[in-house]
N, C-alpha and C. Protein backbone atom coordinates (compact mmCIF):
# COMPACT_ATOMS: atom_id res chain seq x y z
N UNK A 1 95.00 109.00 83.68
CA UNK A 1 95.67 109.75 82.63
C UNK A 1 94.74 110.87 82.19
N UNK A 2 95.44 111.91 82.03
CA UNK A 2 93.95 113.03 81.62
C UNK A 2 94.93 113.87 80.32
N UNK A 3 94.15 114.47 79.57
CA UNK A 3 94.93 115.02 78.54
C UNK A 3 95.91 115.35 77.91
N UNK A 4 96.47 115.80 78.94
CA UNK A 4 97.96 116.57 78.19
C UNK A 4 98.75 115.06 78.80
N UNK A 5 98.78 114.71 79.54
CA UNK A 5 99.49 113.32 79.92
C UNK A 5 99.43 112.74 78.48
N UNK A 6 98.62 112.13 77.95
CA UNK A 6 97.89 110.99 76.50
C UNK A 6 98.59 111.98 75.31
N UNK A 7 98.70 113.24 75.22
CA UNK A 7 99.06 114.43 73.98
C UNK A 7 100.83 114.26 74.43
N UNK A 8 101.21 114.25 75.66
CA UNK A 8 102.49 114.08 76.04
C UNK A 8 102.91 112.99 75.14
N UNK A 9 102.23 111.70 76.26
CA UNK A 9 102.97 110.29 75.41
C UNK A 9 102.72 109.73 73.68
N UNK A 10 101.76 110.59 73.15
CA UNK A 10 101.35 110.64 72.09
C UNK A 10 102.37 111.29 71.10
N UNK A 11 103.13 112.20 71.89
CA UNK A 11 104.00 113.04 71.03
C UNK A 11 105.31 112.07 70.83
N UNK A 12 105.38 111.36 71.42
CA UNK A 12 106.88 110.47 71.46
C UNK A 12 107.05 109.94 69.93
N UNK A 13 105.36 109.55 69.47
CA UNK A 13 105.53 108.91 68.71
C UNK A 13 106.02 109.56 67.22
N UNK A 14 106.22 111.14 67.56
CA UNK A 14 106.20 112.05 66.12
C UNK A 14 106.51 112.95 66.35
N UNK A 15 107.22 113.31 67.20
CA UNK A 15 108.75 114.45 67.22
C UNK A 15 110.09 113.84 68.06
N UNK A 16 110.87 114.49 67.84
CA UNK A 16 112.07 113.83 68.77
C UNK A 16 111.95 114.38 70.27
N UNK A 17 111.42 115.30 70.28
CA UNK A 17 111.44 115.73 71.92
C UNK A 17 109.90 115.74 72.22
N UNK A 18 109.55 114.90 73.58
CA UNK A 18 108.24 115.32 74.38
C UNK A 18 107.44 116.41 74.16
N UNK A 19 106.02 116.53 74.58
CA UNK A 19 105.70 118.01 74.44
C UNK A 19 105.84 118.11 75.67
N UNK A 20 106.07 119.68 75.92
CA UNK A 20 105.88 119.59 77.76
C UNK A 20 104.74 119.76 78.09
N UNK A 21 104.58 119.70 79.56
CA UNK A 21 103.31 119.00 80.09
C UNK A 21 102.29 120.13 79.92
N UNK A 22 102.51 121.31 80.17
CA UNK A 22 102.01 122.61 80.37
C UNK A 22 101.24 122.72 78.41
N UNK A 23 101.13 121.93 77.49
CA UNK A 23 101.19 122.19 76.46
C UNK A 23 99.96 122.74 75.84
N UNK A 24 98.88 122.09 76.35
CA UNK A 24 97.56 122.56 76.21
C UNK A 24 97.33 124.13 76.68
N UNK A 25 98.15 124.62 77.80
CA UNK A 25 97.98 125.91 78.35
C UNK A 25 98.58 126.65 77.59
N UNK A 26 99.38 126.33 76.76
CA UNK A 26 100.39 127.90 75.67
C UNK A 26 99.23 128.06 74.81
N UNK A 27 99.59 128.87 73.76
CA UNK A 27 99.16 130.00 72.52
C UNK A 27 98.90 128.87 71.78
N UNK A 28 97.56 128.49 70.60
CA UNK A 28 98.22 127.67 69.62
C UNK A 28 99.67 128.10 68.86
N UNK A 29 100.01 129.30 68.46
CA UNK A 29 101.22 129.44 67.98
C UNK A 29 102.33 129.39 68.43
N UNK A 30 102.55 129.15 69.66
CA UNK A 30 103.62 127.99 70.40
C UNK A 30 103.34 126.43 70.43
N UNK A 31 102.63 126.48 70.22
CA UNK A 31 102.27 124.84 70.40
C UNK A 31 102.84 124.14 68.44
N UNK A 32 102.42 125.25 67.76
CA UNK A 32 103.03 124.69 66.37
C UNK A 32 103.80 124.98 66.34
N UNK A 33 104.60 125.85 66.58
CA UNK A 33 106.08 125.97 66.57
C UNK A 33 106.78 124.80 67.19
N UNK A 34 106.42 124.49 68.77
CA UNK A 34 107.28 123.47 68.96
C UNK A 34 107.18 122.10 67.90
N UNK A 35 105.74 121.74 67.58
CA UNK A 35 105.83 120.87 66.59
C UNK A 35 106.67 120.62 65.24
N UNK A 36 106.18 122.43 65.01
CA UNK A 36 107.47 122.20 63.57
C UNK A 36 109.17 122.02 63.94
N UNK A 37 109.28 122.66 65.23
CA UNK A 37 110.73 123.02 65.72
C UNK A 37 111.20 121.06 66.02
N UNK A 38 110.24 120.47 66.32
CA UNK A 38 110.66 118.77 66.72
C UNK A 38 110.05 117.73 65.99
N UNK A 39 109.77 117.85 65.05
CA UNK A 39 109.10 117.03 63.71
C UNK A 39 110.27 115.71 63.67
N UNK A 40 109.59 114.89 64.42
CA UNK A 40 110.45 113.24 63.76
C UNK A 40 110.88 113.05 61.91
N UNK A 41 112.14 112.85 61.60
CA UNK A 41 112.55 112.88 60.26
C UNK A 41 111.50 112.10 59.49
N UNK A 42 110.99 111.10 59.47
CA UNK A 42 110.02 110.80 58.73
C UNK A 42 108.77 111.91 58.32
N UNK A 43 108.41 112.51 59.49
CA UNK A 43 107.77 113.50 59.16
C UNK A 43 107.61 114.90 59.07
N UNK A 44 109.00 115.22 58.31
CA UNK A 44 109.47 116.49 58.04
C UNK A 44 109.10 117.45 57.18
N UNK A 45 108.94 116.77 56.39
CA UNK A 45 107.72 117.19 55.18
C UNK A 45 106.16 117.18 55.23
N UNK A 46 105.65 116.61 56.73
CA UNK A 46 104.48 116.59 56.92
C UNK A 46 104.05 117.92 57.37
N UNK A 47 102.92 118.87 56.93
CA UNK A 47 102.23 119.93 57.38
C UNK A 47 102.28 119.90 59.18
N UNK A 48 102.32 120.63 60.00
CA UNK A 48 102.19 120.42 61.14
C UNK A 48 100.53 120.19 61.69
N UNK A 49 99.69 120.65 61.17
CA UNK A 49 98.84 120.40 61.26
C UNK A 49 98.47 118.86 60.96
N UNK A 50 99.02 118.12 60.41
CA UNK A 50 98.43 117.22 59.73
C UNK A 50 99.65 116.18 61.30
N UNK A 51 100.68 116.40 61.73
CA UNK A 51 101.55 115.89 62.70
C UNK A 51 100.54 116.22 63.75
N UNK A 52 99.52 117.14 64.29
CA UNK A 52 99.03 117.13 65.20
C UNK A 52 97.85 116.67 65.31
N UNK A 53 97.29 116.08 63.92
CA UNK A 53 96.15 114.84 63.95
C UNK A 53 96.55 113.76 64.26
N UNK A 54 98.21 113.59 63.60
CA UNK A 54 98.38 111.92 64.38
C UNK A 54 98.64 112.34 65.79
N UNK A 55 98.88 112.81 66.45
CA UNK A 55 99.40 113.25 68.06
C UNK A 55 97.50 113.29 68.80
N UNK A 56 96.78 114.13 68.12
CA UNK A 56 95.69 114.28 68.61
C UNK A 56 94.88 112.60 68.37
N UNK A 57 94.88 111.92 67.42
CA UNK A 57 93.95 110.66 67.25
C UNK A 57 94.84 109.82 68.06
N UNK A 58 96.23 109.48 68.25
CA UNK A 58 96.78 108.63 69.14
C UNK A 58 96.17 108.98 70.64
N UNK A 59 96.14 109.81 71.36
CA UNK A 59 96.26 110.66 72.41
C UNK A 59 94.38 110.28 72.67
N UNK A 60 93.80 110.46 71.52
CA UNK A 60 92.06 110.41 71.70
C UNK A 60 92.29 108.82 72.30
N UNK A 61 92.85 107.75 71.49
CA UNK A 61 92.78 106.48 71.60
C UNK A 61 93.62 105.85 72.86
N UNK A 62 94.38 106.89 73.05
CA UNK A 62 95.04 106.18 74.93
C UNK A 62 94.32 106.88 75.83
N UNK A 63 93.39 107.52 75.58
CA UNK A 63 92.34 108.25 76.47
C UNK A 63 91.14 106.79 76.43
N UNK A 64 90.98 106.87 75.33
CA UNK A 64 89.97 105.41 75.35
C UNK A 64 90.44 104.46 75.97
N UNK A 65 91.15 104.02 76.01
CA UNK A 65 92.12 102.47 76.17
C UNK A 65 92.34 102.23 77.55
N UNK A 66 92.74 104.00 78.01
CA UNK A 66 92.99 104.12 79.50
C UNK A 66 91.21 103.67 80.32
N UNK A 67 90.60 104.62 79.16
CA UNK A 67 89.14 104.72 80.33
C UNK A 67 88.83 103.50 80.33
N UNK A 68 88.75 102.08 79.49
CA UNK A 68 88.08 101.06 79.70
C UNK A 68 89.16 100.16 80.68
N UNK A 69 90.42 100.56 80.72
CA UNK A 69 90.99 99.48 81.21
C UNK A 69 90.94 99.67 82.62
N UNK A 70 89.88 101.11 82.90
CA UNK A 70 89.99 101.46 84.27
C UNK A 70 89.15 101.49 84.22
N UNK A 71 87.67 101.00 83.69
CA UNK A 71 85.98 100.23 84.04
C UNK A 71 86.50 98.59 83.89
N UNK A 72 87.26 98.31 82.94
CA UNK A 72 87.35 97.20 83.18
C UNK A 72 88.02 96.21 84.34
N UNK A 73 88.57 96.84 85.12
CA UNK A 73 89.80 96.01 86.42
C UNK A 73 89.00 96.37 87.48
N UNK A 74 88.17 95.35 88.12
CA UNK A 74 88.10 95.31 89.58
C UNK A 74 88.91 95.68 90.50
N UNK A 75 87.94 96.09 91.31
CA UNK A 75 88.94 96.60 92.49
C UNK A 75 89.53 95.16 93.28
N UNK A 76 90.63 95.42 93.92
CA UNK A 76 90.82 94.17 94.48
C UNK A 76 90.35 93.68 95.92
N UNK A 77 89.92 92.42 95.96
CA UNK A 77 89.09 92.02 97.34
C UNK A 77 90.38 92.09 98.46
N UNK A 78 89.72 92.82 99.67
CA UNK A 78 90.76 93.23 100.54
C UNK A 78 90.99 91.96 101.05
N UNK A 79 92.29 91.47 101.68
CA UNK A 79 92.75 90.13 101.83
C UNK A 79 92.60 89.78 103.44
N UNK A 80 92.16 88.94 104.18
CA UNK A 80 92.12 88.59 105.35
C UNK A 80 93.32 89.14 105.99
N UNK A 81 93.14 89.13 107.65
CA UNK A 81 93.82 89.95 108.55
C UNK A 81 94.90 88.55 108.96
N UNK A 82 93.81 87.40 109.16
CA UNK A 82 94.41 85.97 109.49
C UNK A 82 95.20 85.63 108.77
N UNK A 83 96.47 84.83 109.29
CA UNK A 83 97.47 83.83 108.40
C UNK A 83 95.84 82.31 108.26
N UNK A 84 96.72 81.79 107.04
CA UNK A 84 96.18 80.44 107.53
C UNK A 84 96.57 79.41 108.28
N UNK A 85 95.56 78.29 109.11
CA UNK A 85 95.83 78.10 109.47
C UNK A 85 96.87 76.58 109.44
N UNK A 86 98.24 76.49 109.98
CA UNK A 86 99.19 75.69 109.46
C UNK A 86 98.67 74.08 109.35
N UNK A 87 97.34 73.96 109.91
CA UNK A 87 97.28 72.41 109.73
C UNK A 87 95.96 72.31 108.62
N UNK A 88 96.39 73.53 107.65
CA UNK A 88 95.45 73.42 106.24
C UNK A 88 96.14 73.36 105.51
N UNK A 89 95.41 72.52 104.33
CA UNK A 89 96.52 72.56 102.85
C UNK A 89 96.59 74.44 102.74
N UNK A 90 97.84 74.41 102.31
CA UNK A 90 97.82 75.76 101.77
C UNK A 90 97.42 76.29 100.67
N UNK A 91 97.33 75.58 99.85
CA UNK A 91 96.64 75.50 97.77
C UNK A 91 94.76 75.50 98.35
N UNK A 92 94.38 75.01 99.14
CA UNK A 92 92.88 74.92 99.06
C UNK A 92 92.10 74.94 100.16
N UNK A 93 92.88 74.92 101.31
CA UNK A 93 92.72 75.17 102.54
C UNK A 93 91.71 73.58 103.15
N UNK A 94 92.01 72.54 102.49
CA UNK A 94 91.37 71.19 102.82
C UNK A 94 92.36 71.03 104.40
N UNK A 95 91.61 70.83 105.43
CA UNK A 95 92.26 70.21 106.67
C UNK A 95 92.89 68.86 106.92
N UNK A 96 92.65 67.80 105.57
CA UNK A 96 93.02 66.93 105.43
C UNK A 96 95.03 66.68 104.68
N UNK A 97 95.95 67.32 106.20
CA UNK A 97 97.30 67.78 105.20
C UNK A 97 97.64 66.82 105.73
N UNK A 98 98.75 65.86 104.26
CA UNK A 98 99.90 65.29 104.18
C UNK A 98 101.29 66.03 104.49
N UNK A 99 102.04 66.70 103.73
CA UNK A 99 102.94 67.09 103.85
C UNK A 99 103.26 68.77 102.92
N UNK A 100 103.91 69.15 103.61
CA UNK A 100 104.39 70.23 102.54
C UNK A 100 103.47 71.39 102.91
N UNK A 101 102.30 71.29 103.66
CA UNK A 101 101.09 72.00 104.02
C UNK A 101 100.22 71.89 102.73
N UNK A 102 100.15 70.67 102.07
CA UNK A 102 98.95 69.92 100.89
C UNK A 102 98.28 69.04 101.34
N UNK A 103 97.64 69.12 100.58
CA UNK A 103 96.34 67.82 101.00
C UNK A 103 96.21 66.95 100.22
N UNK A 104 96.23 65.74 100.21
CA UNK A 104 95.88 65.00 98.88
C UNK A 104 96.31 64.78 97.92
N UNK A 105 94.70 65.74 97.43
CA UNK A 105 93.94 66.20 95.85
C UNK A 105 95.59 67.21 95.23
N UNK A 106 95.85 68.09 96.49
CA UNK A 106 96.63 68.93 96.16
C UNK A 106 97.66 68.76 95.26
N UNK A 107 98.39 67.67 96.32
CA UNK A 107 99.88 66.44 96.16
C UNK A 107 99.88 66.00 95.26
N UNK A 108 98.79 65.09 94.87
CA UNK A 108 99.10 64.74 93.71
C UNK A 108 98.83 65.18 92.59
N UNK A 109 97.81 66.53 92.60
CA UNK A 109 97.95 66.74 91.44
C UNK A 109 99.03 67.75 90.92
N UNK A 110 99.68 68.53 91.55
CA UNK A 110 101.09 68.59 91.56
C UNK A 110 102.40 68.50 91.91
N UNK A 111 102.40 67.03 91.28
CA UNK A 111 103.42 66.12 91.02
C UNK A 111 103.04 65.24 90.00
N UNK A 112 101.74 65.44 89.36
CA UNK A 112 100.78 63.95 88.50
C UNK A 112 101.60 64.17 87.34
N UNK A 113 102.03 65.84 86.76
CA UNK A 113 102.50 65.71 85.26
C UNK A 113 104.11 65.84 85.78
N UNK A 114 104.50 65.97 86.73
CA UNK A 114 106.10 66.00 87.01
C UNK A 114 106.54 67.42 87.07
N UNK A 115 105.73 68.59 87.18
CA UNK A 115 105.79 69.57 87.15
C UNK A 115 104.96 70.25 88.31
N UNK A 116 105.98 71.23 88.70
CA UNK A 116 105.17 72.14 90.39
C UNK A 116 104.46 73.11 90.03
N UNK A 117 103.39 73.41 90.37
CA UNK A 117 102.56 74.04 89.93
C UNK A 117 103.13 76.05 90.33
């Protein structure tokens, strides 16, 4: 997500129409105009300036939210090329299979509370 994306979805929350995407690139005096021109009724009476602090501090905070949730998520471990193989439990890969492609430990422990895992 990079700026005007976060100022985009930020705007939903406080005019009736989107900003468009291009929004950062106009005049500031197009950019308040469209604000005053799409001011959500609650905030009709709000200064536009003061509508583009909540648009700008929402927009700062899905910029944050975005950046950690994208340091925070591992990448995912690329998954084997191999099927497994059919005479392994499939839940744990124990070679010791009963039925169902489970083993055991597997079997019974789901079926122990009467519920499939």
């Amino acid at each position: 997500m990079n700026r005007s994306q976060a100022y985009v979805r930020a705007s939903k929350f406080y005019l009736t129409e989107e900003l468009p995407e291009n929004i950062l690139d106009l005049p500031s005096e197009e950019q308040d105009e469209f604000v005053e021109d799409h001011r959500w009724q609650p905030f009709e009476c709000w200064s536009v300036h003061d509508v583009w602090e909540l648009i700008d501090d929402l927009a700062e905070d899905m910029l944050k939210i975005h950046e950690l949730a994208t340091i925070a998520t591992p990448e995912p471990e690329p998954k084997p090329d191999h099927k497994p193989d059919p005479e392994c439990c499939e839940h744990c890969g124990n070679a010791d299979v009963l039925r169902s492609r489970l083993c055991y430990i597997c079997f019974e422990d789901q079926y122990s509370d009467g519920a499939r895992w």
